[in-house]
PDB file of N, CA and C in Angstrom:
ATOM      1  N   UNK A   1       0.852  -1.164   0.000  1.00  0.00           N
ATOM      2  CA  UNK A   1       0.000   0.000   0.000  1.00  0.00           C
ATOM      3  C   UNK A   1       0.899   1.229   0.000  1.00  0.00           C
ATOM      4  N   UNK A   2       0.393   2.342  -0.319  1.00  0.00           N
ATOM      5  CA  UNK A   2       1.153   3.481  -0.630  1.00  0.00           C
ATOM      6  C   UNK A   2       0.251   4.454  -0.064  1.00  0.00           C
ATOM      7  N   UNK A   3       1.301   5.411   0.765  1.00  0.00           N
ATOM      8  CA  UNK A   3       0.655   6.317   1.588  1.00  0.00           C
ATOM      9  C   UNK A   3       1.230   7.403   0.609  1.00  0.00           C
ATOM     10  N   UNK A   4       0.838   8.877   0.028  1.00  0.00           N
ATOM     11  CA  UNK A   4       1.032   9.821  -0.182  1.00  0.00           C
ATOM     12  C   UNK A   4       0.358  10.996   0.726  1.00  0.00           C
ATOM     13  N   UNK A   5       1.679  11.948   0.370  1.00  0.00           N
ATOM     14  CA  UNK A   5       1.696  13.261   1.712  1.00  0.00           C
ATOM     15  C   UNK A   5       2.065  14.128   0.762  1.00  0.00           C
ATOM     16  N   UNK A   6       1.218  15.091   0.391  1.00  0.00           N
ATOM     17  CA  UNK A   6       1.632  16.325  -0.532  1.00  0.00           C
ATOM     18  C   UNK A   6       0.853  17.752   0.289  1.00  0.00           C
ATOM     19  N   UNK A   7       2.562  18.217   0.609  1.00  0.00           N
ATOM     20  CA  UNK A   7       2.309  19.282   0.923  1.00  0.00           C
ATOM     21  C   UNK A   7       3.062  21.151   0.258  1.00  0.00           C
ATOM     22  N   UNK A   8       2.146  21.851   0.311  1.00  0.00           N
ATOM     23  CA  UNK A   8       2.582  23.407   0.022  1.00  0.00           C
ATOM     24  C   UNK A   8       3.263  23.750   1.212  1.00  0.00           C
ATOM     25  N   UNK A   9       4.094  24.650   0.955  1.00  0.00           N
ATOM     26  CA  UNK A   9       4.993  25.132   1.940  1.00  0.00           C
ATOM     27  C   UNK A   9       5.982  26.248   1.307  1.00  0.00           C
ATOM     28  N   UNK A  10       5.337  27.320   1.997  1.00  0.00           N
ATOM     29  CA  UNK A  10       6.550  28.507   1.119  1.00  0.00           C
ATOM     30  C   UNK A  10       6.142  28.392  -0.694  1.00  0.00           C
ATOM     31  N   UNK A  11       4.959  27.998  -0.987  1.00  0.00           N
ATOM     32  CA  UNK A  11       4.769  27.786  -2.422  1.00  0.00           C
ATOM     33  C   UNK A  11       5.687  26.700  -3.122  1.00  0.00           C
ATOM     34  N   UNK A  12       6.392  25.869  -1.980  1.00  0.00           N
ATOM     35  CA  UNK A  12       6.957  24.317  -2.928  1.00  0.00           C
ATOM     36  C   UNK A  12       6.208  23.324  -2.373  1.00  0.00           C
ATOM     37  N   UNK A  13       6.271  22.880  -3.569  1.00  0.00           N
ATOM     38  CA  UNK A  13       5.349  21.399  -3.508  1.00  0.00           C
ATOM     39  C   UNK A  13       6.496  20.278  -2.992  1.00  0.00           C
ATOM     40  N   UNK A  14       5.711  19.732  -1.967  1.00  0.00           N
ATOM     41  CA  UNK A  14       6.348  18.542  -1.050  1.00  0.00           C
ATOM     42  C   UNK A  14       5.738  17.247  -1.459  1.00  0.00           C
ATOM     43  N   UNK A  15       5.961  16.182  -1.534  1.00  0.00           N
ATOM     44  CA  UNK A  15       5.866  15.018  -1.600  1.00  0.00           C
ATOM     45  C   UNK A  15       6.442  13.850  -0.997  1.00  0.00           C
ATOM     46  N   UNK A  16       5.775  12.924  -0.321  1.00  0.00           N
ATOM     47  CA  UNK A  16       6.616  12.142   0.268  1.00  0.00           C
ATOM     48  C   UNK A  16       5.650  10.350   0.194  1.00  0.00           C
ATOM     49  N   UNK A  17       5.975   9.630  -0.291  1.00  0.00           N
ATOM     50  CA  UNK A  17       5.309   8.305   0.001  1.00  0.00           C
ATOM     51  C   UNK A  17       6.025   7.554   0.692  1.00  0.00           C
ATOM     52  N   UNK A  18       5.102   6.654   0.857  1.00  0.00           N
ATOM     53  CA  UNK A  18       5.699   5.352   1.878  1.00  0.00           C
ATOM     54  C   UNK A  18       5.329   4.479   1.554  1.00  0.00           C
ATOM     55  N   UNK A  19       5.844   3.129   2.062  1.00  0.00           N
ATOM     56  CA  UNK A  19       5.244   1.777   1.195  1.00  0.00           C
ATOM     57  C   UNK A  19       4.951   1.136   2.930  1.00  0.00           C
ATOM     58  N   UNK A  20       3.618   0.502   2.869  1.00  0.00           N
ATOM     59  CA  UNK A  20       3.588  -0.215   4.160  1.00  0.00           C
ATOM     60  C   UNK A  20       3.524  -1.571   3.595  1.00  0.00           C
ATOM     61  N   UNK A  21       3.725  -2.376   4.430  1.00  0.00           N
ATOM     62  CA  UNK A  21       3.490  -4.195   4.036  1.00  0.00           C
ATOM     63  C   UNK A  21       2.505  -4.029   5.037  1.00  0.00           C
ATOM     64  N   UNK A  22       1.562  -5.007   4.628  1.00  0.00           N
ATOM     65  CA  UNK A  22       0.680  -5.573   5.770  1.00  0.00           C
ATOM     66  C   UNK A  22       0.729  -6.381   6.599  1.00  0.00           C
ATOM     67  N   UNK A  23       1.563  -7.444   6.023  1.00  0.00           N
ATOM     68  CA  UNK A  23       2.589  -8.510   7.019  1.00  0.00           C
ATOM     69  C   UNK A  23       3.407  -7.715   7.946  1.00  0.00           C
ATOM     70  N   UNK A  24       4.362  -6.504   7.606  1.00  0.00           N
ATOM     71  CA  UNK A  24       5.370  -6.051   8.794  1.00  0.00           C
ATOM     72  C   UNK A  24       3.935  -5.090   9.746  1.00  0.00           C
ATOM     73  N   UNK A  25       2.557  -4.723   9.397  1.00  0.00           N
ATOM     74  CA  UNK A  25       2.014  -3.676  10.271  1.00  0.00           C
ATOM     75  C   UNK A  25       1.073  -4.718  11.183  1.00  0.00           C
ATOM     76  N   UNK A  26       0.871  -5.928  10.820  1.00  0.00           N
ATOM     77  CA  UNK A  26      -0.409  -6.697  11.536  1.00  0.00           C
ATOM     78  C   UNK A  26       0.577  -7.140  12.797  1.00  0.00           C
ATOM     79  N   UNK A  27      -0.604  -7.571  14.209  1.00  0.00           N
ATOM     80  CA  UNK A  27      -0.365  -7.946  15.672  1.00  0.00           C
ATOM     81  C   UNK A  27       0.536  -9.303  15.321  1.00  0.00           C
ATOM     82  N   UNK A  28       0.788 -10.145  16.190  1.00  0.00           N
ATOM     83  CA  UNK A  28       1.687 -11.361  15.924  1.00  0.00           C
ATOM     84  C   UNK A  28       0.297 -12.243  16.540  1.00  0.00           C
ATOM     85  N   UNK A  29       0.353 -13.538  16.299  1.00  0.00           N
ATOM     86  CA  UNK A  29      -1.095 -13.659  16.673  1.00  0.00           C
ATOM     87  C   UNK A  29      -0.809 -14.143  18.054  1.00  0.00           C
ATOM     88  N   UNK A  30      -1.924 -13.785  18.975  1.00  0.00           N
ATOM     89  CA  UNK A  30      -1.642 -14.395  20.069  1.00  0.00           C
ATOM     90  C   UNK A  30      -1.605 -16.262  20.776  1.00  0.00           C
ATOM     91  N   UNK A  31      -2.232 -17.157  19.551  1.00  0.00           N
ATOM     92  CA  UNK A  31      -2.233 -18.535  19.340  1.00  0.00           C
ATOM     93  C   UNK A  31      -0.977 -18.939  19.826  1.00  0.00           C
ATOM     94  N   UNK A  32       0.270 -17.914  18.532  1.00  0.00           N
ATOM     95  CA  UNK A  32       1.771 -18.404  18.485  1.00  0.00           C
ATOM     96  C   UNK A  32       2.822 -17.713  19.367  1.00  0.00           C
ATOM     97  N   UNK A  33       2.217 -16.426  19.488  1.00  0.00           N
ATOM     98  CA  UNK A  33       2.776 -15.696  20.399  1.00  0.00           C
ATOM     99  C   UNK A  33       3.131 -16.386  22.119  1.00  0.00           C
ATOM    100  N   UNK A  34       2.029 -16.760  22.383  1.00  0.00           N
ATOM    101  CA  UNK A  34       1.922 -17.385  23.846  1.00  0.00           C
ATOM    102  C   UNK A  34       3.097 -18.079  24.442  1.00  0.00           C
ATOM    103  N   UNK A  35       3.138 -19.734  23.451  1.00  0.00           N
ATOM    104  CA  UNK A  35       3.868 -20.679  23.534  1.00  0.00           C
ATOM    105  C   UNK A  35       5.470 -20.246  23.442  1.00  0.00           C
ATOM    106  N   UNK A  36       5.417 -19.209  22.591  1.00  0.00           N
ATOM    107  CA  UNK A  36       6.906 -19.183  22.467  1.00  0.00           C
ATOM    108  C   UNK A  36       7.442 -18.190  23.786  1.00  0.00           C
ATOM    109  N   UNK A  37       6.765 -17.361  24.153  1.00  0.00           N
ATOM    110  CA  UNK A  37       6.876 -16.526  25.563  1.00  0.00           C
ATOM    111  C   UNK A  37       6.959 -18.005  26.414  1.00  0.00           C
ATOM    112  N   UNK A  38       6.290 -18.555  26.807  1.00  0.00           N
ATOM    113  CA  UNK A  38       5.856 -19.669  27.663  1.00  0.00           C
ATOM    114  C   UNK A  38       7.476 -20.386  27.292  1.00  0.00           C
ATOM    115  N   UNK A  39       7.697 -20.938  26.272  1.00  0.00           N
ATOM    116  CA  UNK A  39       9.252 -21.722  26.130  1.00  0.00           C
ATOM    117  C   UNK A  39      10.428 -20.836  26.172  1.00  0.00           C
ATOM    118  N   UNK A  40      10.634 -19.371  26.339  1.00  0.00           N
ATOM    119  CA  UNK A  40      11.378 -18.579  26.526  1.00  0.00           C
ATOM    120  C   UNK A  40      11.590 -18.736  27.543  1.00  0.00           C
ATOM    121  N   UNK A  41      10.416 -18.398  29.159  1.00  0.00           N
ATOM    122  CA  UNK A  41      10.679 -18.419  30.607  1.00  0.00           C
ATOM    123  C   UNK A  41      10.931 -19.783  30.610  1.00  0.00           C
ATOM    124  N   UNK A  42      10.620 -20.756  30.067  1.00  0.00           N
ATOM    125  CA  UNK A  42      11.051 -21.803  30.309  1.00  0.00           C
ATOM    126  C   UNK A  42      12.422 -22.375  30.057  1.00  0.00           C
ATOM    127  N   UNK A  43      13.330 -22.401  29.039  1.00  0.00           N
ATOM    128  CA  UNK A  43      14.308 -22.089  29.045  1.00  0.00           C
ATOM    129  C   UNK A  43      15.524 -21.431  29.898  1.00  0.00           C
ATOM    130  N   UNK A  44      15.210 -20.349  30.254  1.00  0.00           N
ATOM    131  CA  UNK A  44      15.906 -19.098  30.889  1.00  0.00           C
ATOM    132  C   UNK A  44      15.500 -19.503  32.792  1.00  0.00           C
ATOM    133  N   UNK A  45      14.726 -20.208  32.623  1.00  0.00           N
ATOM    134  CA  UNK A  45      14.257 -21.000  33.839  1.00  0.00           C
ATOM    135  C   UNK A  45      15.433 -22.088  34.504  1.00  0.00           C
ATOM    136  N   UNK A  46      15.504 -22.927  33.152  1.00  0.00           N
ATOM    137  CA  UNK A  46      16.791 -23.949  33.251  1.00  0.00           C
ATOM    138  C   UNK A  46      17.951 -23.592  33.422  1.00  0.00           C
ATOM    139  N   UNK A  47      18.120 -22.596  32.272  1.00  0.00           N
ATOM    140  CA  UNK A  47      19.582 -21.708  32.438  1.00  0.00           C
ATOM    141  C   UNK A  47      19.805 -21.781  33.926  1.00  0.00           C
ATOM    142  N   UNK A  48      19.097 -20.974  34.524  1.00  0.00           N
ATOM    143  CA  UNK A  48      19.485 -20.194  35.931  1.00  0.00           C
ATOM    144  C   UNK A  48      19.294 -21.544  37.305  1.00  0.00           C
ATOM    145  N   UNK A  49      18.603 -22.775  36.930  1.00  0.00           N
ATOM    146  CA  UNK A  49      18.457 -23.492  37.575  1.00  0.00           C
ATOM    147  C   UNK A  49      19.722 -24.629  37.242  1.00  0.00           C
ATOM    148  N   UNK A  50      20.061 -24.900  35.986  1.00  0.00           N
ATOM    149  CA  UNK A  50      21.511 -25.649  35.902  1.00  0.00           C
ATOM    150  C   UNK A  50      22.487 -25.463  35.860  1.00  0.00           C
ATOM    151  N   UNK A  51      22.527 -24.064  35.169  1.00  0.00           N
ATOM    152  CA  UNK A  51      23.911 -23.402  34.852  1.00  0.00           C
ATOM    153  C   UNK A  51      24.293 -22.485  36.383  1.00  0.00           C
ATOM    154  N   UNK A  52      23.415 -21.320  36.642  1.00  0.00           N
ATOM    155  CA  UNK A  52      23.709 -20.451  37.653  1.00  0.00           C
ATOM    156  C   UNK A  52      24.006 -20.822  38.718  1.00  0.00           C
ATOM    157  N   UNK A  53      22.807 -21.128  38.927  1.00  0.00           N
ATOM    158  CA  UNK A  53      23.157 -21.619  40.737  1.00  0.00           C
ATOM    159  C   UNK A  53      24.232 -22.474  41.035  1.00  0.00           C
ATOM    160  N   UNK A  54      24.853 -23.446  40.086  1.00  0.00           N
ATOM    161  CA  UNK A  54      26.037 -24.154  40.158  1.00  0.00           C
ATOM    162  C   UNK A  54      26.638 -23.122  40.566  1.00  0.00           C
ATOM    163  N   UNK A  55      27.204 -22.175  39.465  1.00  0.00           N
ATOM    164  CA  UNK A  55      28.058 -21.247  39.540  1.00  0.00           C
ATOM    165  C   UNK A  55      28.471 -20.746  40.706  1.00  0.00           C
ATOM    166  N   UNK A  56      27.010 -19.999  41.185  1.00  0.00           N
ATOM    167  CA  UNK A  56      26.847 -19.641  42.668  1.00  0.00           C
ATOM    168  C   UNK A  56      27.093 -20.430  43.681  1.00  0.00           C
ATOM    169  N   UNK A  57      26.965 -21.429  43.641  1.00  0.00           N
ATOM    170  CA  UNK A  57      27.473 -22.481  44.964  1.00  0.00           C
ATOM    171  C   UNK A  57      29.228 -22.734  44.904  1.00  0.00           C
ATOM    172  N   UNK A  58      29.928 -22.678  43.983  1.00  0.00           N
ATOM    173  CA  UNK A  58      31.527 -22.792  43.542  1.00  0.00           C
ATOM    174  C   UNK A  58      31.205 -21.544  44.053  1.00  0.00           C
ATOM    175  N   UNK A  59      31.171 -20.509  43.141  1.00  0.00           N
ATOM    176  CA  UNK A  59      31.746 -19.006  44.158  1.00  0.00           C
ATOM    177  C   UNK A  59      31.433 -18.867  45.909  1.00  0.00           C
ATOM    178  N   UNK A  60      30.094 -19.266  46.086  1.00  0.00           N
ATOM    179  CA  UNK A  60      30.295 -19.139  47.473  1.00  0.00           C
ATOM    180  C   UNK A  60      31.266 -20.077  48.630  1.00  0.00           C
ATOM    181  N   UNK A  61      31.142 -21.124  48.037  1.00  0.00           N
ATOM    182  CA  UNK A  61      32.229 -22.290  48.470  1.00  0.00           C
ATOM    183  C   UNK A  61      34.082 -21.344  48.501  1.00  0.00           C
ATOM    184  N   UNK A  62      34.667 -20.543  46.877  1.00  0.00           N
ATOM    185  CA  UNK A  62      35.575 -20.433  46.809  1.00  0.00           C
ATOM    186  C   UNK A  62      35.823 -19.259  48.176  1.00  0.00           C
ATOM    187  N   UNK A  63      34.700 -18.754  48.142  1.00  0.00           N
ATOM    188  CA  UNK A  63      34.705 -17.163  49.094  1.00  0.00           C
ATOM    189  C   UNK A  63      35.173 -17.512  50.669  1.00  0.00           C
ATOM    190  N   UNK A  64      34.172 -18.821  51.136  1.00  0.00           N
ATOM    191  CA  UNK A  64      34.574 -19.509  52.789  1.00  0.00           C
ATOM    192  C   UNK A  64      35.566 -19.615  52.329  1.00  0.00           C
ATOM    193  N   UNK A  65      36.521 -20.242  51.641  1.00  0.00           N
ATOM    194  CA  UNK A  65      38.000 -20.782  51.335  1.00  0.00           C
ATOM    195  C   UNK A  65      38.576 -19.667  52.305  1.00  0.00           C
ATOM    196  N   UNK A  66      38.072 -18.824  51.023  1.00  0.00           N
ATOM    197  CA  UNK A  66      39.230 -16.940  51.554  1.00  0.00           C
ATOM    198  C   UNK A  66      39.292 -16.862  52.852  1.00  0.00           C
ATOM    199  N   UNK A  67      37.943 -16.621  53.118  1.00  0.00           N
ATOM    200  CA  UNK A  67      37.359 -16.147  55.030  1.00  0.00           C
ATOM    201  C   UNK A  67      37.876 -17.119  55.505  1.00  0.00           C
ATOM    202  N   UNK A  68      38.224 -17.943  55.248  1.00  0.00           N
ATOM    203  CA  UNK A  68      39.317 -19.504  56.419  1.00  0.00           C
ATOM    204  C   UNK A  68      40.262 -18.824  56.560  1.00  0.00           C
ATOM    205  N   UNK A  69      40.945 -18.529  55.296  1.00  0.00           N
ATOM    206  CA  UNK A  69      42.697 -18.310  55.091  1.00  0.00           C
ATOM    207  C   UNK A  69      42.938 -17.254  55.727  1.00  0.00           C
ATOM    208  N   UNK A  70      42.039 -16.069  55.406  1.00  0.00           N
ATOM    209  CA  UNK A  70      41.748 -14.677  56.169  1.00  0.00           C
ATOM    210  C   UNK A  70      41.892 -14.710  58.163  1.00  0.00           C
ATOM    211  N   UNK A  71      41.245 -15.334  58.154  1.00  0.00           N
ATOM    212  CA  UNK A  71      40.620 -15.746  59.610  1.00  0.00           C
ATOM    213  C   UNK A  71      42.500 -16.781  60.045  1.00  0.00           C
ATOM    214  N   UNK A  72      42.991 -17.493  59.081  1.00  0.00           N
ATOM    215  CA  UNK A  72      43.906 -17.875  60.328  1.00  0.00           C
ATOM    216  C   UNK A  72      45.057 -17.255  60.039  1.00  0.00           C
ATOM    217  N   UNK A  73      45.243 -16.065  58.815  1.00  0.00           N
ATOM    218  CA  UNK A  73      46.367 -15.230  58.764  1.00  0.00           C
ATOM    219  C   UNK A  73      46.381 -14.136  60.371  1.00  0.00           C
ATOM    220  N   UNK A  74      44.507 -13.815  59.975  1.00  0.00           N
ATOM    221  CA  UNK A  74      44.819 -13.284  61.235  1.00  0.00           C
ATOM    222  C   UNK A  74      45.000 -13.724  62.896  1.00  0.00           C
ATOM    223  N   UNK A  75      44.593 -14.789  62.566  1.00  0.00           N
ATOM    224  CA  UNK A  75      45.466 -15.591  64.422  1.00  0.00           C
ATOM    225  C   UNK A  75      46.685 -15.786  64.362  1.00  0.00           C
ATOM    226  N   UNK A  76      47.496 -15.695  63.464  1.00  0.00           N
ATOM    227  CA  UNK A  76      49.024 -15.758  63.000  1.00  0.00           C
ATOM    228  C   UNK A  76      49.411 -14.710  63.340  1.00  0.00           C
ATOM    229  N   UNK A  77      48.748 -13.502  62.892  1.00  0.00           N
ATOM    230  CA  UNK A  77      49.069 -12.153  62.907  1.00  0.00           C
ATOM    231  C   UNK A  77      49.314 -11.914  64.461  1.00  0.00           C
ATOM    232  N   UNK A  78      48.600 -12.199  65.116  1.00  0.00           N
ATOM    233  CA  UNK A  78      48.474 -11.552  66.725  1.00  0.00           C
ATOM    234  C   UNK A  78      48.994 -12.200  67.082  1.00  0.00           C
ATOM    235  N   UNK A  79      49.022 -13.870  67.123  1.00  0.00           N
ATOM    236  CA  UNK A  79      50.421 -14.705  68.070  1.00  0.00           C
ATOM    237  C   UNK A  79      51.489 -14.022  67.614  1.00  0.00           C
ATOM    238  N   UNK A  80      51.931 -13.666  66.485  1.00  0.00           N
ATOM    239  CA  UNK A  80      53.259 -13.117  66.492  1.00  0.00           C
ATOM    240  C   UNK A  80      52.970 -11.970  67.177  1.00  0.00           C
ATOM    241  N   UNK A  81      52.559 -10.635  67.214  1.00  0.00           N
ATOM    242  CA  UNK A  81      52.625  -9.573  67.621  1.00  0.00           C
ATOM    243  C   UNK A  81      52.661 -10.079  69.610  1.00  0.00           C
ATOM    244  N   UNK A  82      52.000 -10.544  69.925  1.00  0.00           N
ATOM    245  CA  UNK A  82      51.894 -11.290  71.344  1.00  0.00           C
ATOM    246  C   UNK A  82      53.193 -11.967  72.130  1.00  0.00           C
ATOM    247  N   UNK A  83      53.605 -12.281  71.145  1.00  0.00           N
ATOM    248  CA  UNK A  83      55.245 -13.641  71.216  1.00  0.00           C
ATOM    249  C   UNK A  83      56.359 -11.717  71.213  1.00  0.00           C
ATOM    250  N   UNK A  84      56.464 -11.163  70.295  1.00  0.00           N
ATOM    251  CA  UNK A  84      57.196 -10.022  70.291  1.00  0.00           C
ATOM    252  C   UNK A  84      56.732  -8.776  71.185  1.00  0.00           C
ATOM    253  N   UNK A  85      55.363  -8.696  71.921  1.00  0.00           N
ATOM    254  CA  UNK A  85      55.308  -7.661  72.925  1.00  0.00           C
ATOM    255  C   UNK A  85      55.557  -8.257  74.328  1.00  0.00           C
ATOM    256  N   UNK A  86      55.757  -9.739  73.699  1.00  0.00           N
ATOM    257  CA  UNK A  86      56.076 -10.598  75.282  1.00  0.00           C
ATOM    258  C   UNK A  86      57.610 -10.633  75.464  1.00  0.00           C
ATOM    259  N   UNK A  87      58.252 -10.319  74.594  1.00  0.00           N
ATOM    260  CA  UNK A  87      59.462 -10.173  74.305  1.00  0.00           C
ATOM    261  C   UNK A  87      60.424 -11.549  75.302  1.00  0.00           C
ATOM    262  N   UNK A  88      60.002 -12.968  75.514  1.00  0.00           N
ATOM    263  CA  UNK A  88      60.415 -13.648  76.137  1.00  0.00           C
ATOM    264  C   UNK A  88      61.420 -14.646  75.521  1.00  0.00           C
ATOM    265  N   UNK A  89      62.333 -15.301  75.426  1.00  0.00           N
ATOM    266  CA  UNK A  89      63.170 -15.806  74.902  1.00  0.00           C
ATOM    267  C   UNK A  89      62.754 -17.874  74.587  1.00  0.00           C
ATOM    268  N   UNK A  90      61.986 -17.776  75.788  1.00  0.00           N
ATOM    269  CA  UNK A  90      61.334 -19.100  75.607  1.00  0.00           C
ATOM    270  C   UNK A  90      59.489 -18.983  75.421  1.00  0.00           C
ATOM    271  N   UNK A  91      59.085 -20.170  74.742  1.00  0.00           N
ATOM    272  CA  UNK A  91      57.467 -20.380  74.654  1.00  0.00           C
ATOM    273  C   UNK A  91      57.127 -21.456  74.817  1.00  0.00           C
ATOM    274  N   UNK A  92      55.944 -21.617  75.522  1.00  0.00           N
ATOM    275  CA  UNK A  92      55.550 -22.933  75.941  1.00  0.00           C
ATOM    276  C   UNK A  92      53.964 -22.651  74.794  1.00  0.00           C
ATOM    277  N   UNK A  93      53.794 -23.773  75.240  1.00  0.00           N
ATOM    278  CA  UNK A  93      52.264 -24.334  73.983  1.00  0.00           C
ATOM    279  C   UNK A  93      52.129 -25.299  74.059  1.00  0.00           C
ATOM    280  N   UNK A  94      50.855 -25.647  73.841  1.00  0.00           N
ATOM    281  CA  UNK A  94      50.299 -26.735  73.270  1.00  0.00           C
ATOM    282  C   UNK A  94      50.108 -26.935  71.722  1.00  0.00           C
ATOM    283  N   UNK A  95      50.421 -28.293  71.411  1.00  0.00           N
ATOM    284  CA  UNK A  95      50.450 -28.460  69.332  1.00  0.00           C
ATOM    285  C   UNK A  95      49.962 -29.566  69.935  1.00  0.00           C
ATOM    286  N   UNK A  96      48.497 -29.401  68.831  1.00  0.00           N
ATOM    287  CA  UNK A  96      47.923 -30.450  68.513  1.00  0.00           C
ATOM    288  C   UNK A  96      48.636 -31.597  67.340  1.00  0.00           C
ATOM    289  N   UNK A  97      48.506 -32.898  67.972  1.00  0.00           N
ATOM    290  CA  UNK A  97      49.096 -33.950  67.057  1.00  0.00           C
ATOM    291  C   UNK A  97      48.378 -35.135  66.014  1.00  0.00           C
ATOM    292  N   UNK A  98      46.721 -34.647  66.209  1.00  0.00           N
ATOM    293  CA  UNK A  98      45.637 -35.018  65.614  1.00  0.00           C
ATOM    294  C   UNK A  98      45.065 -35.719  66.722  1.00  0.00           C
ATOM    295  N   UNK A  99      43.932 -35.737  66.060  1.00  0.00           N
ATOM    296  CA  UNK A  99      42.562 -36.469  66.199  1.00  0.00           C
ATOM    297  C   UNK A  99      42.155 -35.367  68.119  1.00  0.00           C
ATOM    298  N   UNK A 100      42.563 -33.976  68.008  1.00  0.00           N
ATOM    299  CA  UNK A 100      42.541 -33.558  69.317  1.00  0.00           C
ATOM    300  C   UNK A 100      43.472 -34.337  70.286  1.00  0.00           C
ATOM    301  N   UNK A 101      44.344 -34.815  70.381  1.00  0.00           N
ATOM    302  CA  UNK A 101      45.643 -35.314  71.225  1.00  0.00           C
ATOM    303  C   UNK A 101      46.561 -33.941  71.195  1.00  0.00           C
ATOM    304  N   UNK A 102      46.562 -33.591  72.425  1.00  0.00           N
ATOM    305  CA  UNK A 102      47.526 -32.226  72.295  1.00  0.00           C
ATOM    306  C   UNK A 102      48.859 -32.484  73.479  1.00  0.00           C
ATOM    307  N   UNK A 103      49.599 -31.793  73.087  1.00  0.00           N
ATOM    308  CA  UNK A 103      50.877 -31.864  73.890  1.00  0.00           C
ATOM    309  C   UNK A 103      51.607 -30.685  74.357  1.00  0.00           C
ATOM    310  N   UNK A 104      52.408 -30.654  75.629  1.00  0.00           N
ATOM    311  CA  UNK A 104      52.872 -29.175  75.563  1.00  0.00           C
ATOM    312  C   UNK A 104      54.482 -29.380  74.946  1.00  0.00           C
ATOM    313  N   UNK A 105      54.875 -28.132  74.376  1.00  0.00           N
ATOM    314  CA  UNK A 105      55.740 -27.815  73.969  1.00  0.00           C
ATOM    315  C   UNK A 105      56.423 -26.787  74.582  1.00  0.00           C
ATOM    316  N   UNK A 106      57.942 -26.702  74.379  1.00  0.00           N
ATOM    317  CA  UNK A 106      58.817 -25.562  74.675  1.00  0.00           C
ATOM    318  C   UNK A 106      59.563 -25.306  73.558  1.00  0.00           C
ATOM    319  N   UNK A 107      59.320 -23.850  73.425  1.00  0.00           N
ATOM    320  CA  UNK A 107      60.469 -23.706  72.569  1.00  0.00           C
ATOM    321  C   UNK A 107      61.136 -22.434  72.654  1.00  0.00           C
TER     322      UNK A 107
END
C-alpha cells in the first residue's frame, strides 16, 4: 500500500510516500505468540536453575575458602605480635598432634 503526503509550503510542492506491508504492520497472533513466551521463561528458567546456581554455589564455596585463610592469617598475625610484645626468649604451647591429642611444647 502506498501512503502519499503532498504538501505546500513557502509555495513548494512537497511530496513524500511510503510503502507499508501488511505482514510487517499486523499484531503477531496471540495462538503463536503465547507458547513461544511460555518456552522462553522456560528455558531461561533452566539456564538459571543448571547453569547459575552451580556457579553460585563454587563461588560461594571459593569465598569460605578466603574467610578460612583470612581468619587464620589473622590468628598468625596476633600470636606473632603477642610472642614479640612478650618479648620472652622461651614459649611454651600446646600443638595439637591429631585427632585432638595435644601436647605441651617448649620452645
Amino acid at each position: 500500500m502506498l501512503i502519499g503526503l503532498h504538501k505546500e509550503k513557502g509555495g513548494k510542492e512537497m511530496s513524500f510516500f511510503k510503502r507499508e506491508d501488511s505482514e510487517e504492520m499486523s499484531a503477531p497472533d496471540n495462538a503463536t505468540a503465547r507458547p513461544n513466551v511460555d518456552q522462553k521463561v522456560l528455558q531461561y528458567e533452566t539456564f538459571i536453575n543448571e547453569v547459575l546456581k552451580r556457579d553460585l554455589q563454587k563461588v560461594v564455596e571459593q569465598r569460605d575458602q578466603v574467610y578460612e585463610k583470612i581468619s587464620q592469617y589473622l590468628q598468625l598475625k596476633n600470636t606473632i605480635q603477642s610472642l614479640q610484645e612478650a618479648g620472652s626468649q622461651q614459649l611454651k604451647t600446646d600443638v595439637d598432634l591429631g585427632c585432638n591429642f595435644y601436647v605441651q611444647a617448649e620452645v
